[in-house]
Protein backbone atom coordinates (compact mmCIF):
# COMPACT_ATOMS: atom_id res chain seq x y z
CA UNK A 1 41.83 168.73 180.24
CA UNK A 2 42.93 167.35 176.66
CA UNK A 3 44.99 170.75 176.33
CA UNK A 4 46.63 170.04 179.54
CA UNK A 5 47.51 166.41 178.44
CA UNK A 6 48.41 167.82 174.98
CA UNK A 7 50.99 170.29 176.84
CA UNK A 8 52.46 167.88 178.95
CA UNK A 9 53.55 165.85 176.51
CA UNK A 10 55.22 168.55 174.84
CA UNK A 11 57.04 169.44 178.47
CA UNK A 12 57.88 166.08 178.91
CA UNK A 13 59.93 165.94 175.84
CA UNK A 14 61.92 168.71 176.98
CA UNK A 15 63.00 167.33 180.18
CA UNK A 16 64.08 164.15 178.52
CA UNK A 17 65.76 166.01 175.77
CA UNK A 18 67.75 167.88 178.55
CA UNK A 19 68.59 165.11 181.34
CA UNK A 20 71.01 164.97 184.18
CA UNK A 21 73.53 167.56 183.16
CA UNK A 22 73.08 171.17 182.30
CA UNK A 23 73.77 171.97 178.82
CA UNK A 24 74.84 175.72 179.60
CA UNK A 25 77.75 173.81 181.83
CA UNK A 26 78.77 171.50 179.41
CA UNK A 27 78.76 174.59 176.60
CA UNK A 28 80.87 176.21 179.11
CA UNK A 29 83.60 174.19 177.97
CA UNK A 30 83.83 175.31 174.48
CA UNK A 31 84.65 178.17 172.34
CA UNK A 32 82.23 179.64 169.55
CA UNK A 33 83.99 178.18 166.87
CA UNK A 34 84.22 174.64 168.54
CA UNK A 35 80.21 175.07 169.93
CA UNK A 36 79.42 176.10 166.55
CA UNK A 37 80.22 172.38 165.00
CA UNK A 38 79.43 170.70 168.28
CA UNK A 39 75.18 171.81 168.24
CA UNK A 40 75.08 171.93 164.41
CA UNK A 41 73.61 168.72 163.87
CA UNK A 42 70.60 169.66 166.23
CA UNK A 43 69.76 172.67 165.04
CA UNK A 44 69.49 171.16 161.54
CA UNK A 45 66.86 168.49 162.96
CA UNK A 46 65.09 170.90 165.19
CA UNK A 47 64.79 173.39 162.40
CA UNK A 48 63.52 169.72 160.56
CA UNK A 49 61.08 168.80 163.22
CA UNK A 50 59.75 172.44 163.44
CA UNK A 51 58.91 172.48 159.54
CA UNK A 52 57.18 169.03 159.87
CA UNK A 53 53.61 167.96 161.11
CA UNK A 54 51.93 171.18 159.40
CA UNK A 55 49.88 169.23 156.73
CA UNK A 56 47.93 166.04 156.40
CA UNK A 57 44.65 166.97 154.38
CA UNK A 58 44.16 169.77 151.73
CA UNK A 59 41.04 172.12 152.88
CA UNK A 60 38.08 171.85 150.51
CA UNK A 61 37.74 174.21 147.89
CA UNK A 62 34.47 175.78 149.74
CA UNK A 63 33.18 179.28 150.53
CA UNK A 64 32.36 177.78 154.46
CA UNK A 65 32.43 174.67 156.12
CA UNK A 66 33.07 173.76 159.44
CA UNK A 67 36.46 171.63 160.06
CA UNK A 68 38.45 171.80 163.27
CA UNK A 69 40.89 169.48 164.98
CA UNK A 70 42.45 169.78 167.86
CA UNK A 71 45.66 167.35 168.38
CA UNK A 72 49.01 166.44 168.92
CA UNK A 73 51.74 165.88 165.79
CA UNK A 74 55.04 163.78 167.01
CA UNK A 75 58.29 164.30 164.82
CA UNK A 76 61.52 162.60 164.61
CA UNK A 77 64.18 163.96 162.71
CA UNK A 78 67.26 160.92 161.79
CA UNK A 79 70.81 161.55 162.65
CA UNK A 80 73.31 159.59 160.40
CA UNK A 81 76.69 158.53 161.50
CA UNK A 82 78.31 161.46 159.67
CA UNK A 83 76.11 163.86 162.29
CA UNK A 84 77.65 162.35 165.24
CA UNK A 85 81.06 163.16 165.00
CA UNK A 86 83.21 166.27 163.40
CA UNK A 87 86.20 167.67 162.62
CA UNK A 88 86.82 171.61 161.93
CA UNK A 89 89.35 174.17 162.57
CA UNK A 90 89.13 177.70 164.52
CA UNK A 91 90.72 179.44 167.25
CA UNK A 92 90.15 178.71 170.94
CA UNK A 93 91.10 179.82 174.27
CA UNK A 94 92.93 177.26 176.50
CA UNK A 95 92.74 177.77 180.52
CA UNK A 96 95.47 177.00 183.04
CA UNK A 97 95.37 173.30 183.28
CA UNK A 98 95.21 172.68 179.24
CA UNK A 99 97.49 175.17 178.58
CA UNK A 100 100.03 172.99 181.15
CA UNK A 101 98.82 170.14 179.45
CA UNK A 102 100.13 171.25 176.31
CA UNK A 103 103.42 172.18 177.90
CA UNK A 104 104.35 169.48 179.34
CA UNK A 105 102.99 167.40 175.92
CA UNK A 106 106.18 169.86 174.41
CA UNK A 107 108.47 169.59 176.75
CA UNK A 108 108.01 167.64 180.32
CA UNK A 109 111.02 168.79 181.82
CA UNK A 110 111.24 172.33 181.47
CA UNK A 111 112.06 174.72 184.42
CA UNK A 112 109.52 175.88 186.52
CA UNK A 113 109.62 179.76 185.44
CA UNK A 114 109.64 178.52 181.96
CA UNK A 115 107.00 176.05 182.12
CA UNK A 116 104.76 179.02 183.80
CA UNK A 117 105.55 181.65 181.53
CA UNK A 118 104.63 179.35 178.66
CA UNK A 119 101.14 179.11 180.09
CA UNK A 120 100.41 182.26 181.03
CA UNK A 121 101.17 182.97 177.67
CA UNK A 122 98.93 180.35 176.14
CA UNK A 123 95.85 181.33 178.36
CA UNK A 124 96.15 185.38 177.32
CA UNK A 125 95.46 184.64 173.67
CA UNK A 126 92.58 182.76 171.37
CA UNK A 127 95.21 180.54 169.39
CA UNK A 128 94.58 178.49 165.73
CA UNK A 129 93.31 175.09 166.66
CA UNK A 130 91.98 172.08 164.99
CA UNK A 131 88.83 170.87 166.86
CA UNK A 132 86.98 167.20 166.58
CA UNK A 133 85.15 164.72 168.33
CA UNK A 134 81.64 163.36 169.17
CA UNK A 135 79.36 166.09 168.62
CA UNK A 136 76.29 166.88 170.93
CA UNK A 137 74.43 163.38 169.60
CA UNK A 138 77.71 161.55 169.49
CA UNK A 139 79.16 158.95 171.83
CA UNK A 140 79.64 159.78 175.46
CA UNK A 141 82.80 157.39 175.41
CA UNK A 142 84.38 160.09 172.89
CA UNK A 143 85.54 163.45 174.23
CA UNK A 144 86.06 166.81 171.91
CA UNK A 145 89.70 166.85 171.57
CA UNK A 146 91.61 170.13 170.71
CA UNK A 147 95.59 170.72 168.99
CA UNK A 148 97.46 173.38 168.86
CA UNK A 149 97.76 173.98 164.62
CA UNK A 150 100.50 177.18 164.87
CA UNK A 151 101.74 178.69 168.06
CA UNK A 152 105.45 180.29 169.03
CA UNK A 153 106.43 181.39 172.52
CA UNK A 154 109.90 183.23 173.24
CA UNK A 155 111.30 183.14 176.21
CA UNK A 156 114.75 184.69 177.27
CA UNK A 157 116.39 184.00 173.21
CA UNK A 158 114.36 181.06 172.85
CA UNK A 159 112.16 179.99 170.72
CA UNK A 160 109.48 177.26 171.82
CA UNK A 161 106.87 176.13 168.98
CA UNK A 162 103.86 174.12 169.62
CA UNK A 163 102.24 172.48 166.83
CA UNK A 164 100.35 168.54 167.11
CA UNK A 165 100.10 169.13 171.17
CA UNK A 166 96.75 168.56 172.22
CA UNK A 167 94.22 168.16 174.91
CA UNK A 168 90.92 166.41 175.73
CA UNK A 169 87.92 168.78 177.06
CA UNK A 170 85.68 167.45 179.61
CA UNK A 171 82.93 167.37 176.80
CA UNK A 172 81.44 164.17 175.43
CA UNK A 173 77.71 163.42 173.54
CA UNK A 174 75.78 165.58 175.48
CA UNK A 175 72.46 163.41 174.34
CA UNK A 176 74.59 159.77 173.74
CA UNK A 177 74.16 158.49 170.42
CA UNK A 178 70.52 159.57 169.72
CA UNK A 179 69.15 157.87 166.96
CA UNK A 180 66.60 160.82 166.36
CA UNK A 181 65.72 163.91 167.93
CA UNK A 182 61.86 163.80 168.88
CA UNK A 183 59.16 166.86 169.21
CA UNK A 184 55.41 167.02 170.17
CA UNK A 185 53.51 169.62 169.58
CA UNK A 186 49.60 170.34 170.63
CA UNK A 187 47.74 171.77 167.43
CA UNK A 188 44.56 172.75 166.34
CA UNK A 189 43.35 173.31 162.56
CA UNK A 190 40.78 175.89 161.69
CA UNK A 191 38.45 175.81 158.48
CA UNK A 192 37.19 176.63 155.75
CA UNK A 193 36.38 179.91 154.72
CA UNK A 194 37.04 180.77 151.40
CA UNK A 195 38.97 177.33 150.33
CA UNK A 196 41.12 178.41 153.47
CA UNK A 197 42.12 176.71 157.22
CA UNK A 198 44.22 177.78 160.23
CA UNK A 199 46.79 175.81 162.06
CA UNK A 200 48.03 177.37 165.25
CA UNK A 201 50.50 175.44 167.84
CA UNK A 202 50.82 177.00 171.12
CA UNK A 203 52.86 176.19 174.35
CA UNK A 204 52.75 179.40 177.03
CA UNK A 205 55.80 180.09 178.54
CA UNK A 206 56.56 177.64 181.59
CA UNK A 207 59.67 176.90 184.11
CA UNK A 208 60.69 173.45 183.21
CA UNK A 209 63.58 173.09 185.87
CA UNK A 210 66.42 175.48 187.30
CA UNK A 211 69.03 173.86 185.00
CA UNK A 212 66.84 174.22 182.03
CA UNK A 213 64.68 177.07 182.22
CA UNK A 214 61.53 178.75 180.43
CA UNK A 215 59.93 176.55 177.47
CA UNK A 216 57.89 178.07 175.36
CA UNK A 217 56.52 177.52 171.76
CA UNK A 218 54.09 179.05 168.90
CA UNK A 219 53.65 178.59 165.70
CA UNK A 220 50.80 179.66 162.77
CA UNK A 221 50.35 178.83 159.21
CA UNK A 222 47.91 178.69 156.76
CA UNK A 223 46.97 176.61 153.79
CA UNK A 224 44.85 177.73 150.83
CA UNK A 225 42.55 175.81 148.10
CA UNK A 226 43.13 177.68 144.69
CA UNK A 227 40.62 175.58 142.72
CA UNK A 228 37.83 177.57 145.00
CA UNK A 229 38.20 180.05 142.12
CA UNK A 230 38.67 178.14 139.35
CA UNK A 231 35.33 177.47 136.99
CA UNK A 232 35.83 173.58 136.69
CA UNK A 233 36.71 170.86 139.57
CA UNK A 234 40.52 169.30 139.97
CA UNK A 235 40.70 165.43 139.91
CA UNK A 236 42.55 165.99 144.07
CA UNK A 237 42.21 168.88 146.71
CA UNK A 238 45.48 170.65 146.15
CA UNK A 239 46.22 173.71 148.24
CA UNK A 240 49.84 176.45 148.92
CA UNK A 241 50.50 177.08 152.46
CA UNK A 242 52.59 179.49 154.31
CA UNK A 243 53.51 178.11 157.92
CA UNK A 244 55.91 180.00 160.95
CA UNK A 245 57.18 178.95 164.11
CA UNK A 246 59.16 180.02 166.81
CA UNK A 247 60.57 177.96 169.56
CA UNK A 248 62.42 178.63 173.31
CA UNK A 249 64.55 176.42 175.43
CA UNK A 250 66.40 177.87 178.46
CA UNK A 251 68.56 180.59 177.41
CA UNK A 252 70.69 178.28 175.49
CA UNK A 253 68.32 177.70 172.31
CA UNK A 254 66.08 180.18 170.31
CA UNK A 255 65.07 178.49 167.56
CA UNK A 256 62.53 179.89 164.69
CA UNK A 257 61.69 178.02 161.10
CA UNK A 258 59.22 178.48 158.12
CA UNK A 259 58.49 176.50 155.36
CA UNK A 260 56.10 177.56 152.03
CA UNK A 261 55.03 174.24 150.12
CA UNK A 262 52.49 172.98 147.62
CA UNK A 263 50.26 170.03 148.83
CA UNK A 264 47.80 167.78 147.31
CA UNK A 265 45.59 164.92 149.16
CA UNK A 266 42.06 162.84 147.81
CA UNK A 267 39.80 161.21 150.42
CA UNK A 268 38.47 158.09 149.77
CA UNK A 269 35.77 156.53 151.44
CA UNK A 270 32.34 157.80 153.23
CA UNK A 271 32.55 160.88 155.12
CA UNK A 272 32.64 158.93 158.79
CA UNK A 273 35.34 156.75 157.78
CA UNK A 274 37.83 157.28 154.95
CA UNK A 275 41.46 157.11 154.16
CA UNK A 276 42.90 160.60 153.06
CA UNK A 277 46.54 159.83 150.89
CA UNK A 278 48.16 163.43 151.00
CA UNK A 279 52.08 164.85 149.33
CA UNK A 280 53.72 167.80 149.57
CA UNK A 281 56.59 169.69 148.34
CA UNK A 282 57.80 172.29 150.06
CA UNK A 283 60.69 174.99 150.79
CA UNK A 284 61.83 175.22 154.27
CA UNK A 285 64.23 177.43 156.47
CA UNK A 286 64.96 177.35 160.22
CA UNK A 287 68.12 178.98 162.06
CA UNK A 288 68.80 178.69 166.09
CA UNK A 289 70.13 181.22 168.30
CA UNK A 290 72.94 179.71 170.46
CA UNK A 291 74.13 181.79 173.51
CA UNK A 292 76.32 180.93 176.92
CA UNK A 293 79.36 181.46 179.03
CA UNK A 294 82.87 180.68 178.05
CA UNK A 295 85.08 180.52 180.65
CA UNK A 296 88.49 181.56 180.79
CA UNK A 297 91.17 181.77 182.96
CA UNK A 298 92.66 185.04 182.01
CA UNK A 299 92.40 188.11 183.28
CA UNK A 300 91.43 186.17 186.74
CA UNK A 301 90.10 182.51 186.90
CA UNK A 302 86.56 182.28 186.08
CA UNK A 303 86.12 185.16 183.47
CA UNK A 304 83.28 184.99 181.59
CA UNK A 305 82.94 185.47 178.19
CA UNK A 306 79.48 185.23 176.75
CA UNK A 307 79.12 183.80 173.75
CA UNK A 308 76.23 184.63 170.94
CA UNK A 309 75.61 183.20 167.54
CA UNK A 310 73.07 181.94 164.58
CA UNK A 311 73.28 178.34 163.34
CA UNK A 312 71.25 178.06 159.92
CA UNK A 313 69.64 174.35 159.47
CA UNK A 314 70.29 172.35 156.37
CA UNK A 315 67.28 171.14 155.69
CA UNK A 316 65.77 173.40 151.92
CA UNK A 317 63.89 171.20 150.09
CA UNK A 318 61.34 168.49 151.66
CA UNK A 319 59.14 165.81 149.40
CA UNK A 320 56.45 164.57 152.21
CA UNK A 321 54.51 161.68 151.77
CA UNK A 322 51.80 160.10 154.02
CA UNK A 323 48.13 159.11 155.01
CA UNK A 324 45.19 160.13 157.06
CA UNK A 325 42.82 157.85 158.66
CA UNK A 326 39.39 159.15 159.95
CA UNK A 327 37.82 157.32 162.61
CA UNK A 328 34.29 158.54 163.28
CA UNK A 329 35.70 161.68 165.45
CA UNK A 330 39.34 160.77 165.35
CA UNK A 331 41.45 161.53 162.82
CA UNK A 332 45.36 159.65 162.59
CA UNK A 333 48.38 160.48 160.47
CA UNK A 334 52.02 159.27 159.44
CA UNK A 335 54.08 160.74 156.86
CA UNK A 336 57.56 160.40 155.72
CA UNK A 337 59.40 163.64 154.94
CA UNK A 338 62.93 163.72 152.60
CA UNK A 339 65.36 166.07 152.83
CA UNK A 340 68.76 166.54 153.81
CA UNK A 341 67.18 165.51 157.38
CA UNK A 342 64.28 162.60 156.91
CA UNK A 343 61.76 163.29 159.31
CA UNK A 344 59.00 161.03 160.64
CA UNK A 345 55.73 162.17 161.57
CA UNK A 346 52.29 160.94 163.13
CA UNK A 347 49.61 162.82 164.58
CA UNK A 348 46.26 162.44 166.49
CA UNK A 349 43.39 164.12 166.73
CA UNK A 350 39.81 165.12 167.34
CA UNK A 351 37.75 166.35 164.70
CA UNK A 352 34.78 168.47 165.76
């Protein structure tokens, strides 16, 4: 029952994070290079949020003890305003109605046969654009607009050059100005055997929705206490820990992270109730596979061309600092985590 409750809130953030449209349709409007700068910021903060929630006590430095919890951590990784919008360059392929937008932006009064050939010559070709616009936490009252950088058509002696035209694609802030971009995850934390605990996060594969897809999530690490073979006792509990994680969303996102870190935390208090002040500094690295359908209207309306690539997040370096509270059998947590993407976390928990 309290796994159940523990994976439904996890599912529950993934319909929420995927409402109302389909992100594989709205990706459908965008090249690789334009995609690229459009998901970046989430990738960074789910790479952020994966890397988070790992640690919030140091195991002792004991040969064996028995210390489990089984809970939930909650992260939120903070977008700033310079995450919401962008502005790149690339090369993208225009279909039949932008490429006659951008014809009639050079010339609205061309001949018929000239105005065609110009677009069927547009749509055969990827072409050197600038890109920019809201980006998938932007604004949906902002649209991704692209422009034509460098482009010459000939046609019967002469010479037509486009260069400033531009259109608007039908894509806007997929998730509408989010202030951060929120993940639960059910975890339980094995120790201690040999200065030494577990942490394992677990979601089996399920079928959110037909838009979405499969969900699906693990994740293992593990933290050691040194000082359990050193000859004298250290003033704090300080341990290294290795953590991994992998993470599934539809067929859109693949995302995996790991982060390595150094922690330290002292317990004050009696052992039923006590207040546990923990740090960390750690090295981190998450990337996220991207993959959907581009679609083009040349050689026939409605090609597909499927579109793969690997987003690396920006998060390196994290300092973490926070608290634990036990509670008889329950155990809470909040931490703040800086990096090039703050995160906040909080947990709850049972201890056993």
């Amino acid at each position: 029952m309290k796994l159940n409750l523990l994976l439904l809130l996890t599912i529950l953030f993934a319909f929420n994070l995927f409402p109302q449209n389909d992100l594989q349709t709205t990706l459908q409007n965008l090249s690789k290079d334009a995609a690229t700068a459009y998901v970046g910021p989430v990738v960074s903060a789910l790479g952020a949020d994966l890397n988070s929630g790992w640690v919030h006590r140091v195991p002792k430095a004991t040969i064996f003890g028995i210390d489990i919890e089984l809970g939930v951590v909650a992260m939120g990784t903070f977008f700033s305003n310079s995450n919401k919008t962008f502005s790149t360059s690339g090369t993208f392929r225009f279909n039949s109605q932008q490429a006659g937008q951008l014809v009639d932006a050079l010339n609205p009064n061309l001949p018929t046969q000239v105005r065609t050939t110009l677009i069927n010559q547009i749509i055969q070709q990827d072409i050197n654009v600038g890109i920019s616009g809201p980006t998938i936490v932007g604004s949906k009252s902002d649209s991704v607009k692209v422009g034509i950088q460098n482009f010459n058509v000939n046609y019967q002696g002469t010479n037509y050059n486009f260069g400033g035209e531009s259109v608007a694609l039908p894509v806007t802030g997929y998730l509408e100005n989010l202030p951060a971009f929120p993940l639960f995850a059910p975890q339980l934390t094995i120790g201690t055997f040999y200065g030494s605990s577990v942490a394992i996060r677990f979601v089996p594969t399920m079928k959110l929705s037909d838009k979405v897809g499969d969900f699906s999530y693990f994740g293992i690490g593990v933290q050691h206490n040194p000082a359990m073979w050193l000859p004298f006792p250290l003033p704090l509990e300080v341990s290294v820990g290795l953590f991994t994680q992998k993470m599934k969303i539809g067929t859109v996102f693949q995302s995996s992270a790991t982060t390595f870190g150094i922690y330290g935390s002292k317990t004050f208090g009696p052992g039923a109730f006590n207040v546990t002040p923990y740090a960390g500094l750690s090295y981190e690295s998450g990337s996220t596979d991207v993959a959907y359908d581009f679609i083009l209207d040349y050689p026939v309306p409605g090609t597909l061309q499927h579109v793969a690539f690997n987003l690396v997040a920006e998060n390196s370096v994290r300092l973490m600092l926070g608290a634990a509270f036990k509670l008889g059998f329950i155990s809470l947590n909040v931490d703040y985590n800086i990096a090039s993407y703050n995160v906040l976390n909080a947990g709850i928990g049972i201890i056993f």
